[in-house]
PDB file of N, CA and C in Angstrom:
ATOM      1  N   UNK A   1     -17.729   7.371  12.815  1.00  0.00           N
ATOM      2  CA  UNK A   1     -17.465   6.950  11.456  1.00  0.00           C
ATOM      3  C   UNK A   1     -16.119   7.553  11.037  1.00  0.00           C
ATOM      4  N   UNK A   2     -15.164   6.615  10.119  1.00  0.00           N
ATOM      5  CA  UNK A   2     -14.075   7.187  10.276  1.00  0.00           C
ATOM      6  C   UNK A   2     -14.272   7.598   8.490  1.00  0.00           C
ATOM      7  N   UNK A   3     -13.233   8.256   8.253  1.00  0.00           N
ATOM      8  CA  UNK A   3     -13.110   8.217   6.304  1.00  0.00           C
ATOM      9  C   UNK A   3     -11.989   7.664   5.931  1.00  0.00           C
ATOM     10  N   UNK A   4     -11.664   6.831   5.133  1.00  0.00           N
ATOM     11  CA  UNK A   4     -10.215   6.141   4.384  1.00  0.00           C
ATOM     12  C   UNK A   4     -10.747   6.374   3.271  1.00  0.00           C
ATOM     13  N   UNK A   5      -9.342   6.962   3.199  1.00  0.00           N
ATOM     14  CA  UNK A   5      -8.676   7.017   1.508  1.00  0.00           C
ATOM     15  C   UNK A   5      -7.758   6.086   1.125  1.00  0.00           C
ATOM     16  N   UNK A   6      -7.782   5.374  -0.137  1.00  0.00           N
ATOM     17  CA  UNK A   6      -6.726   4.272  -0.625  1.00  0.00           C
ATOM     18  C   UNK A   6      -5.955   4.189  -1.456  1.00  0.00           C
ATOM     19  N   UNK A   7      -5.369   4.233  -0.869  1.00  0.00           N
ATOM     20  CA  UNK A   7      -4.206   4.831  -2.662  1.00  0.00           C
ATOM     21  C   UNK A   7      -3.199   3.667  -3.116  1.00  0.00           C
ATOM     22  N   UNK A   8      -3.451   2.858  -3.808  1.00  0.00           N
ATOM     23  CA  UNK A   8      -2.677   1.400  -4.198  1.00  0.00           C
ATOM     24  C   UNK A   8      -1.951   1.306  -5.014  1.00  0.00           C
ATOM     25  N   UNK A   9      -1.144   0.476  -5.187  1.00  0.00           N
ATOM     26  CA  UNK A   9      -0.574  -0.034  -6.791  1.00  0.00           C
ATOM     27  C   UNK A   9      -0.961  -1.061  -7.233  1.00  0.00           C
ATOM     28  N   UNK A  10      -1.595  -1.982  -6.331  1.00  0.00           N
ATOM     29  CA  UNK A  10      -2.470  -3.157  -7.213  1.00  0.00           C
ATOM     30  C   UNK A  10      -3.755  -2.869  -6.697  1.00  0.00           C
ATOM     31  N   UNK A  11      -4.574  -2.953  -8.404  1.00  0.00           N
ATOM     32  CA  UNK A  11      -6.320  -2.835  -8.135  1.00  0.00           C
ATOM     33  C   UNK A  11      -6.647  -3.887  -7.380  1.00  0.00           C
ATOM     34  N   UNK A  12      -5.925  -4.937  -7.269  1.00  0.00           N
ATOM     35  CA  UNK A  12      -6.885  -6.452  -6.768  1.00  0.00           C
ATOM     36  C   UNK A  12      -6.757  -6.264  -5.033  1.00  0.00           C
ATOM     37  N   UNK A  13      -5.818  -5.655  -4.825  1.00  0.00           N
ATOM     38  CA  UNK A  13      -5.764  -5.298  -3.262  1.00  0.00           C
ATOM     39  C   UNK A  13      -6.599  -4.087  -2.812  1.00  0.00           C
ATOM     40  N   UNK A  14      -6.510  -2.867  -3.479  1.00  0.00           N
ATOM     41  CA  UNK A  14      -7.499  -2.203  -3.134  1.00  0.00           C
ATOM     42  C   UNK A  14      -8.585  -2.406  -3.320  1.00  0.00           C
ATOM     43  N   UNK A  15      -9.367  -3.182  -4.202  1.00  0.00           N
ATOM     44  CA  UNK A  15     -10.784  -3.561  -4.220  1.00  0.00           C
ATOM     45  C   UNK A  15     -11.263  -4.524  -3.135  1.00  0.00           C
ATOM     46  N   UNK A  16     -10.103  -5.146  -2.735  1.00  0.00           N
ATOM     47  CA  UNK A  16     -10.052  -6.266  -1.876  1.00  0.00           C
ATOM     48  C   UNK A  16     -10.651  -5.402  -0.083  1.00  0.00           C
ATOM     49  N   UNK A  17      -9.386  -3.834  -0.254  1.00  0.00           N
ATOM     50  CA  UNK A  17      -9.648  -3.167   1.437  1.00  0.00           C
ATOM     51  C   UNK A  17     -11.022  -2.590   1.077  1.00  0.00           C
ATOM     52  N   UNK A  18     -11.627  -2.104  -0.164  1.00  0.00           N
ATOM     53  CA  UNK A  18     -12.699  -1.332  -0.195  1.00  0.00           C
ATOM     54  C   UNK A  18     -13.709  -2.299  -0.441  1.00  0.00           C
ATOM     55  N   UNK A  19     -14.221  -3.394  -0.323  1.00  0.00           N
ATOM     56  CA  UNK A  19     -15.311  -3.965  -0.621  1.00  0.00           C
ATOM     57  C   UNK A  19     -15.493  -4.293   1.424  1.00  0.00           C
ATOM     58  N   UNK A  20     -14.617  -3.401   2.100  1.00  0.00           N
ATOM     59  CA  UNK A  20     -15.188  -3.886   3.579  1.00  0.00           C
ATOM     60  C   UNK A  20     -15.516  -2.085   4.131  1.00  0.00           C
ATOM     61  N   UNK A  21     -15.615  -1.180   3.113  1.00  0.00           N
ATOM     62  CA  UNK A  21     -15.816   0.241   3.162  1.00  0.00           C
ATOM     63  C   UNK A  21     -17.076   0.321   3.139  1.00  0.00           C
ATOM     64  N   UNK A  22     -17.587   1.621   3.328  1.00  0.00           N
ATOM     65  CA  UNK A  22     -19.353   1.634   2.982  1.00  0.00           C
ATOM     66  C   UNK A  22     -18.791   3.096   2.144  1.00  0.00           C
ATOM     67  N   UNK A  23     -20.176   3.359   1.338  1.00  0.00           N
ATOM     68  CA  UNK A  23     -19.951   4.516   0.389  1.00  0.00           C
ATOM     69  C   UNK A  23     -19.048   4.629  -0.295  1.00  0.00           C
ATOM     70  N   UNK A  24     -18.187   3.786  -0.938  1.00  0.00           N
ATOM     71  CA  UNK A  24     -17.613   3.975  -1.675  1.00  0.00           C
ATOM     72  C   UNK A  24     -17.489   4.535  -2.632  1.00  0.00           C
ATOM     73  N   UNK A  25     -16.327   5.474  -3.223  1.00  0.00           N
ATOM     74  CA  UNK A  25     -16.345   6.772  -4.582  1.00  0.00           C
ATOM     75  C   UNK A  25     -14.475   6.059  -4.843  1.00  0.00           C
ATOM     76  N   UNK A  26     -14.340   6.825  -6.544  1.00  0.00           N
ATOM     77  CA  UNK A  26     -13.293   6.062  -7.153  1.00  0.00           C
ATOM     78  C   UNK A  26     -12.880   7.656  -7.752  1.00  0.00           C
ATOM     79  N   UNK A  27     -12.232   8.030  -7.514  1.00  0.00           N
ATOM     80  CA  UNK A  27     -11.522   9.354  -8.443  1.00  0.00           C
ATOM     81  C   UNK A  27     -10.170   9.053  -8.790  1.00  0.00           C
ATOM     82  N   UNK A  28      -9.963   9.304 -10.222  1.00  0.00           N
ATOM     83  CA  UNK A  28      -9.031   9.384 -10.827  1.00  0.00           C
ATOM     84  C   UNK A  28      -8.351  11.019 -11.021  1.00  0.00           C
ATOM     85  N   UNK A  29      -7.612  11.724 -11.069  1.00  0.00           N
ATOM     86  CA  UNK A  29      -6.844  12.567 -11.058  1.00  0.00           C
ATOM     87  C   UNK A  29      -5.413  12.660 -11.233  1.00  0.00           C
ATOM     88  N   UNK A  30      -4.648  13.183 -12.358  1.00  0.00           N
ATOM     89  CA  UNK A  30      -3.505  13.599 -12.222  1.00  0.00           C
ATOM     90  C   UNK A  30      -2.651  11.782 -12.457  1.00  0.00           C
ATOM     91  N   UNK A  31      -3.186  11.161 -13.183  1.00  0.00           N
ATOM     92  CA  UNK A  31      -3.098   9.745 -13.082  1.00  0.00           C
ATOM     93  C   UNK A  31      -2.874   9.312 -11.880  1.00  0.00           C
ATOM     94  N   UNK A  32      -3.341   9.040 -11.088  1.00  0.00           N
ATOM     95  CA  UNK A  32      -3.587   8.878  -9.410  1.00  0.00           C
ATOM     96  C   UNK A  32      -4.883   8.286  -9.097  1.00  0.00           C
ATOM     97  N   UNK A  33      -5.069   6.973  -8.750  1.00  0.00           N
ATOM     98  CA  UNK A  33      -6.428   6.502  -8.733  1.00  0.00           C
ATOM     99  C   UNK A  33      -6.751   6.438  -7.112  1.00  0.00           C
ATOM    100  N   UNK A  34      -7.723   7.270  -6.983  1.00  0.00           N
ATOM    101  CA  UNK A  34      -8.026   7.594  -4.935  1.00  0.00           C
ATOM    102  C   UNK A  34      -8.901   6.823  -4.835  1.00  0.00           C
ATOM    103  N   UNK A  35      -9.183   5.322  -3.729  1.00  0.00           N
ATOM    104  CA  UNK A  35     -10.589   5.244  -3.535  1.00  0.00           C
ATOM    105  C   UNK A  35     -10.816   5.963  -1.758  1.00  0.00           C
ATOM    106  N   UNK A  36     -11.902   6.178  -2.099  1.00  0.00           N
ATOM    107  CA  UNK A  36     -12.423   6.468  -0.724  1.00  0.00           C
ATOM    108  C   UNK A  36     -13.858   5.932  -0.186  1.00  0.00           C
ATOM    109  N   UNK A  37     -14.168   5.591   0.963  1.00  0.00           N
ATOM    110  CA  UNK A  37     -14.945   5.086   1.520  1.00  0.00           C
ATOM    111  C   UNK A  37     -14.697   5.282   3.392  1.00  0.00           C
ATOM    112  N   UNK A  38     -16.276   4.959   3.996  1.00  0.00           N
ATOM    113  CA  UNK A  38     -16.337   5.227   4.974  1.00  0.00           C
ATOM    114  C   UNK A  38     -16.271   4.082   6.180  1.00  0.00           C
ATOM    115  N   UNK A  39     -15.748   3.615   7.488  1.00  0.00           N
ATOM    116  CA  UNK A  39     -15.461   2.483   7.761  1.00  0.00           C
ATOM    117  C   UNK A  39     -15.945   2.813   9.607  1.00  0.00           C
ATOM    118  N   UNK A  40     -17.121   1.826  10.176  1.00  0.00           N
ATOM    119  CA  UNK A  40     -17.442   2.078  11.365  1.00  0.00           C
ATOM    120  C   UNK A  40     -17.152   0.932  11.897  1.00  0.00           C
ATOM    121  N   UNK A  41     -16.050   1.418  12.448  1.00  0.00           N
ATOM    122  CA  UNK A  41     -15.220  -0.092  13.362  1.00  0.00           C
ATOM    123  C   UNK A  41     -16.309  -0.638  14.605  1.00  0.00           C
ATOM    124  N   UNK A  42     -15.851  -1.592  14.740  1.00  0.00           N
ATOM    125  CA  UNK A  42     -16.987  -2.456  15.804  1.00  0.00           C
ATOM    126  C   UNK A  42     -16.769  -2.152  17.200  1.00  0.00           C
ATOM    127  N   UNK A  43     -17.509  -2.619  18.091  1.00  0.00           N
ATOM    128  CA  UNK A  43     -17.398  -2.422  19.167  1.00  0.00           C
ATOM    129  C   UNK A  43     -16.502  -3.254  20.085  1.00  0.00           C
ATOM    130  N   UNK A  44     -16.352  -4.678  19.822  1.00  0.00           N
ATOM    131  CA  UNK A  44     -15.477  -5.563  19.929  1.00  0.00           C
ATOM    132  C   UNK A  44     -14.243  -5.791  19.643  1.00  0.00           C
ATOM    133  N   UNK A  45     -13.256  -5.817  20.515  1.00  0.00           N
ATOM    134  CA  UNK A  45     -11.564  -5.815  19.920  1.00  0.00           C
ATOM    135  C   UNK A  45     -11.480  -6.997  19.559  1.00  0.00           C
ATOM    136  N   UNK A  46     -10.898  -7.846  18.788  1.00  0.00           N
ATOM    137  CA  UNK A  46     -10.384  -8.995  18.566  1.00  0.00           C
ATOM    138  C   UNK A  46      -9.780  -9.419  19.523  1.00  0.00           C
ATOM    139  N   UNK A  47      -9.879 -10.885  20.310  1.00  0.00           N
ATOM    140  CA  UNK A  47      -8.925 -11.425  21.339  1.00  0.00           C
ATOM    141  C   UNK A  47      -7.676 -11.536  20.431  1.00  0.00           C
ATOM    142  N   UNK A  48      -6.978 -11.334  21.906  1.00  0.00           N
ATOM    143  CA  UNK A  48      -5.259 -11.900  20.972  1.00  0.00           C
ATOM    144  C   UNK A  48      -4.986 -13.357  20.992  1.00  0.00           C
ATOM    145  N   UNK A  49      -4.391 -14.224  20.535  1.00  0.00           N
ATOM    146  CA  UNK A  49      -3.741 -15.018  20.569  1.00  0.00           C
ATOM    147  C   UNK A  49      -3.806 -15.499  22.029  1.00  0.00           C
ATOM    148  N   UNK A  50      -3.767 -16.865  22.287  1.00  0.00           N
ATOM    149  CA  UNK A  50      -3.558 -17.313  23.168  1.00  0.00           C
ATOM    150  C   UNK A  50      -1.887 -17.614  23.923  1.00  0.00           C
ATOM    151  N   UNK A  51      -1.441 -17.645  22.706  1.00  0.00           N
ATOM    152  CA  UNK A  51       0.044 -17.926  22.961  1.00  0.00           C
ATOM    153  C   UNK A  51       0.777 -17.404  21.504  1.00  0.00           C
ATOM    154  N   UNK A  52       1.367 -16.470  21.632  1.00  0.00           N
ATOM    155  CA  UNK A  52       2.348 -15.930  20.616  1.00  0.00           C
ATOM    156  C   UNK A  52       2.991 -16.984  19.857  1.00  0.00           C
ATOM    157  N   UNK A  53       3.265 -16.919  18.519  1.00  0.00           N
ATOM    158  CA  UNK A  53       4.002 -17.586  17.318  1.00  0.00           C
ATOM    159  C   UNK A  53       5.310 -17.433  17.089  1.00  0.00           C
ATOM    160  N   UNK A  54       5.941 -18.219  17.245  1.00  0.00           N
ATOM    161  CA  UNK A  54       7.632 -18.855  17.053  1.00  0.00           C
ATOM    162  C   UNK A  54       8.006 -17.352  16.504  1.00  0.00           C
ATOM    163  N   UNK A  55       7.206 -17.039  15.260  1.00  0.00           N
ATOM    164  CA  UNK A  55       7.729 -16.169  14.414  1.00  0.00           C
ATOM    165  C   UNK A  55       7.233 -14.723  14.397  1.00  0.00           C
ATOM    166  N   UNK A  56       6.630 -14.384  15.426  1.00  0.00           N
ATOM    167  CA  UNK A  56       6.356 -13.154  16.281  1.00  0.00           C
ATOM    168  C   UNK A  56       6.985 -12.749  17.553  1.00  0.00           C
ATOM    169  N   UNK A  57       7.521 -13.994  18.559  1.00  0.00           N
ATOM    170  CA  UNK A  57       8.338 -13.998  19.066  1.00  0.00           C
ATOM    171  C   UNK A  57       9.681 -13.180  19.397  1.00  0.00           C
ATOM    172  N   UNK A  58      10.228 -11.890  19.493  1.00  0.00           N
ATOM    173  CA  UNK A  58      11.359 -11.388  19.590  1.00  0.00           C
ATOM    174  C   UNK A  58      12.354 -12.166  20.212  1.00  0.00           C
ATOM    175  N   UNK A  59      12.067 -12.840  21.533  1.00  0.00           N
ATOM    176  CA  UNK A  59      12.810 -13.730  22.424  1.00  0.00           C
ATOM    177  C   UNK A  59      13.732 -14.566  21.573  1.00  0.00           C
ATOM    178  N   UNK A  60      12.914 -15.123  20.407  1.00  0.00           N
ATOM    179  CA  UNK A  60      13.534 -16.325  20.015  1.00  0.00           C
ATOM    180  C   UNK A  60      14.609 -15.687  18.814  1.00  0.00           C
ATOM    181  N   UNK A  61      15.757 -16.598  18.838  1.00  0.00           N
ATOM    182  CA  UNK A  61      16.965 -16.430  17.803  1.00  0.00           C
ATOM    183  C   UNK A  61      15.962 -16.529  16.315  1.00  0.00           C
ATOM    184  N   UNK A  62      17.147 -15.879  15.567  1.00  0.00           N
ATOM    185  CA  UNK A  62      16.468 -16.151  14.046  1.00  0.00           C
ATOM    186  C   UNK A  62      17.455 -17.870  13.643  1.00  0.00           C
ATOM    187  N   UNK A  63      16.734 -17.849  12.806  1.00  0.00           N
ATOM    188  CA  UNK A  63      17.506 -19.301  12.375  1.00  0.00           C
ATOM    189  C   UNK A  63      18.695 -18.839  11.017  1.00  0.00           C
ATOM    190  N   UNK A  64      19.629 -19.879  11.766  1.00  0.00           N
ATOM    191  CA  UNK A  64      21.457 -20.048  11.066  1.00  0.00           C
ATOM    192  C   UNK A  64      21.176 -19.324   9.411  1.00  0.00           C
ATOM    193  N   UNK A  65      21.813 -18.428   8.847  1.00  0.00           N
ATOM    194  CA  UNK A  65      21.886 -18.345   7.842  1.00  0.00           C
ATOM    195  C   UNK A  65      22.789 -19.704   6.816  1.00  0.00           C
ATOM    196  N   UNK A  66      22.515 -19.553   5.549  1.00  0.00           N
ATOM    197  CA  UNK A  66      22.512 -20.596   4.585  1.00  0.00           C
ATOM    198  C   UNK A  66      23.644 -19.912   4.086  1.00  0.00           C
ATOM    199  N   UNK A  67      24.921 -20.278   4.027  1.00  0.00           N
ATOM    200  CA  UNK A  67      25.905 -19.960   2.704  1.00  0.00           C
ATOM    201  C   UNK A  67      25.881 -20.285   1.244  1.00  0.00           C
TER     202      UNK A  67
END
């Protein structure tokens, strides 16, 4: 079991990483809003990609800048 702490500037994103937390606690301090919660990663890695994206790609050039 791991522990994360979250420390955000938008509530809608941190409620967003902590509603996939277990035990969740909310402390405010020092105007500083901490959430913390506990997170037991799975046993399964995610497959990767079958074939990498144009735009993950390093190989590939970036495209012509616009004047």
């Amino acid at each position: 079991m791991t522990t994360i702490a979250i420390i955000g500037a938008l509530d809608d994103e941190v409620a967003l990483i902590a509603a996939s937390l277990n035990d969740v606690t909310h402390d405010r301090q020092a105007g500083l809003d901490v959430t913390r919660g506990t997170w037991e990663p799975t046993t399964e890695a995610p497959s990767p990609p079958s074939r990498p994206s144009a735009a993950w790609d390093w190989s590939t050039p970036p495209p012509p800048r616009s004047i």
